[in-house]
C-alpha atoms as a PDB file:
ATOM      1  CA  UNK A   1     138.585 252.744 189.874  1.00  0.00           C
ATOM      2  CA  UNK A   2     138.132 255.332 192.807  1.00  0.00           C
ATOM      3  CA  UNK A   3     134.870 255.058 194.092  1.00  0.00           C
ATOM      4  CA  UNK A   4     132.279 258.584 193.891  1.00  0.00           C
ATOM      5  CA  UNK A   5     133.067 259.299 197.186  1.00  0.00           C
ATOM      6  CA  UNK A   6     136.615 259.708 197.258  1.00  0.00           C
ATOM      7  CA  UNK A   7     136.359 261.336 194.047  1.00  0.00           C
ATOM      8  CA  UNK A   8     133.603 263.928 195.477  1.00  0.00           C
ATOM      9  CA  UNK A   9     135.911 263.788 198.935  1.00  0.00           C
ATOM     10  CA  UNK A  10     138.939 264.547 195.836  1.00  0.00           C
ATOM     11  CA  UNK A  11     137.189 267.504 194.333  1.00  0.00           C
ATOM     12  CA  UNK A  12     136.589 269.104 198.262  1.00  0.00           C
ATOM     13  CA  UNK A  13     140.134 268.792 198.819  1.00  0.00           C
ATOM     14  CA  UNK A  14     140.885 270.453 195.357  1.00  0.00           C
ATOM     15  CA  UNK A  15     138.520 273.360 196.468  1.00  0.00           C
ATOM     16  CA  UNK A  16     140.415 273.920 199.625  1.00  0.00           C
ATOM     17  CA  UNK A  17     143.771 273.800 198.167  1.00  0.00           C
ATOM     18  CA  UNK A  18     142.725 276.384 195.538  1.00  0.00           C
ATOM     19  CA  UNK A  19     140.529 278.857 197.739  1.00  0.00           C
ATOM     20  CA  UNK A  20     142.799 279.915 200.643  1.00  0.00           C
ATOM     21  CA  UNK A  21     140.731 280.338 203.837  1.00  0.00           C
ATOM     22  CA  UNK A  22     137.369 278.819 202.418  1.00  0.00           C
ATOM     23  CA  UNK A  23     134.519 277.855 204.974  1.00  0.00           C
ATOM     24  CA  UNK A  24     132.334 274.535 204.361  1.00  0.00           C
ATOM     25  CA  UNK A  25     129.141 276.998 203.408  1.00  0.00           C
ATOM     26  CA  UNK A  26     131.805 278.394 200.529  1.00  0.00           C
ATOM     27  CA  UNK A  27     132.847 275.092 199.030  1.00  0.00           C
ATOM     28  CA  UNK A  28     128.597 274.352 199.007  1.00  0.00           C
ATOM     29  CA  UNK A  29     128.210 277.256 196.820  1.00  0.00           C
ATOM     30  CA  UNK A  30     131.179 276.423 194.856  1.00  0.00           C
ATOM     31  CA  UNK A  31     130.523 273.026 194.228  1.00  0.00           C
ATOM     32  CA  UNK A  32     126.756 274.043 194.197  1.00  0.00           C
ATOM     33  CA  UNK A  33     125.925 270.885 196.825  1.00  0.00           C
ATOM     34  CA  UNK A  34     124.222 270.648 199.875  1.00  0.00           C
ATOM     35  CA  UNK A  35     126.087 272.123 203.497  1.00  0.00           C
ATOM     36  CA  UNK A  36     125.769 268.544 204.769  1.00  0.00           C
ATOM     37  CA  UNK A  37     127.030 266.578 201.347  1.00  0.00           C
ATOM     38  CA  UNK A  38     130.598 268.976 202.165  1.00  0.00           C
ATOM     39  CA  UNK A  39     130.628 268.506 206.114  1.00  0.00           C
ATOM     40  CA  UNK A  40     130.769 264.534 205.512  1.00  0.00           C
ATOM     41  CA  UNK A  41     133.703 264.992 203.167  1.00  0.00           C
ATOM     42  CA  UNK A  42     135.623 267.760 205.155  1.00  0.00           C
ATOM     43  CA  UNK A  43     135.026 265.712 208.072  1.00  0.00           C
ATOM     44  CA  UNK A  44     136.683 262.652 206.378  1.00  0.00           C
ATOM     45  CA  UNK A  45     139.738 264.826 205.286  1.00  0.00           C
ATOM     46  CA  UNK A  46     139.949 265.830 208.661  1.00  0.00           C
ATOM     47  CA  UNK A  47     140.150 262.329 210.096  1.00  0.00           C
ATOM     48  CA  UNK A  48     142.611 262.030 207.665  1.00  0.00           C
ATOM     49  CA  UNK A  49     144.743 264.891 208.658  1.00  0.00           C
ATOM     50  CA  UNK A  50     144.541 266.310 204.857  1.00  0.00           C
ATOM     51  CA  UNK A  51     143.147 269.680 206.076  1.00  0.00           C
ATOM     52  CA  UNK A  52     143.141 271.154 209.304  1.00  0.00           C
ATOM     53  CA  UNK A  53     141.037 274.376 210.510  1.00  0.00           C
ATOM     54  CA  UNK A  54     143.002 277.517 211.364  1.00  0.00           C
ATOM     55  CA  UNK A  55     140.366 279.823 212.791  1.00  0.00           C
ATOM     56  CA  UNK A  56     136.855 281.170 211.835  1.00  0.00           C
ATOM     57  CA  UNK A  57     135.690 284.009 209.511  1.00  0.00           C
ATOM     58  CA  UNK A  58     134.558 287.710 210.665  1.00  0.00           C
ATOM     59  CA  UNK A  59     131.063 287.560 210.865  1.00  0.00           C
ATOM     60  CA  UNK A  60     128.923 289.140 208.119  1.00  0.00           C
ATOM     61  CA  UNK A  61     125.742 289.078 210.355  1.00  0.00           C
ATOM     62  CA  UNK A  62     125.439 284.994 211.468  1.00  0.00           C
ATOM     63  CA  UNK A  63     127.374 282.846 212.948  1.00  0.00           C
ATOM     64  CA  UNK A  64     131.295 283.043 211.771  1.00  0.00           C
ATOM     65  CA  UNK A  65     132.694 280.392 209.321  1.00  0.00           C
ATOM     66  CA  UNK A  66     135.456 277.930 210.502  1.00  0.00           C
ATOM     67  CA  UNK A  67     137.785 278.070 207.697  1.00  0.00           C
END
């Protein structure tokens, strides 16, 4: 049985495949958990070389989104 973090690292990876161009601070609102709960899975699928980042976000005031 897949332990809760690869299934929480699982349902990341689902968000990303089904939101085109979503930032870390979007998949925390989706998933309604905390920034730093999705940076430690995003950073694992990165290590992995699941996802990859392509660029960053226009700003809408702060700092722009990597997506």
């Amino acid at each position: 049985m897949p332990s809760s973090e690869t299934i929480m690292t699982a349902h990341v990876l689902n968000i990303i495949r089904s939101e085109q161009g979503v930032s870390r601070a979007d998949i925390a609102r989706i998933l309604d958990w905390s920034r730093s709960a999705v940076v430690q899975h995003v950073e694992r699928l990165l290590s992995y070389r699941l996802i990859r980042e392509v660029g960053v976000a226009a700003s809408t005031g702060g700092r722009r989104a990597r997506v």
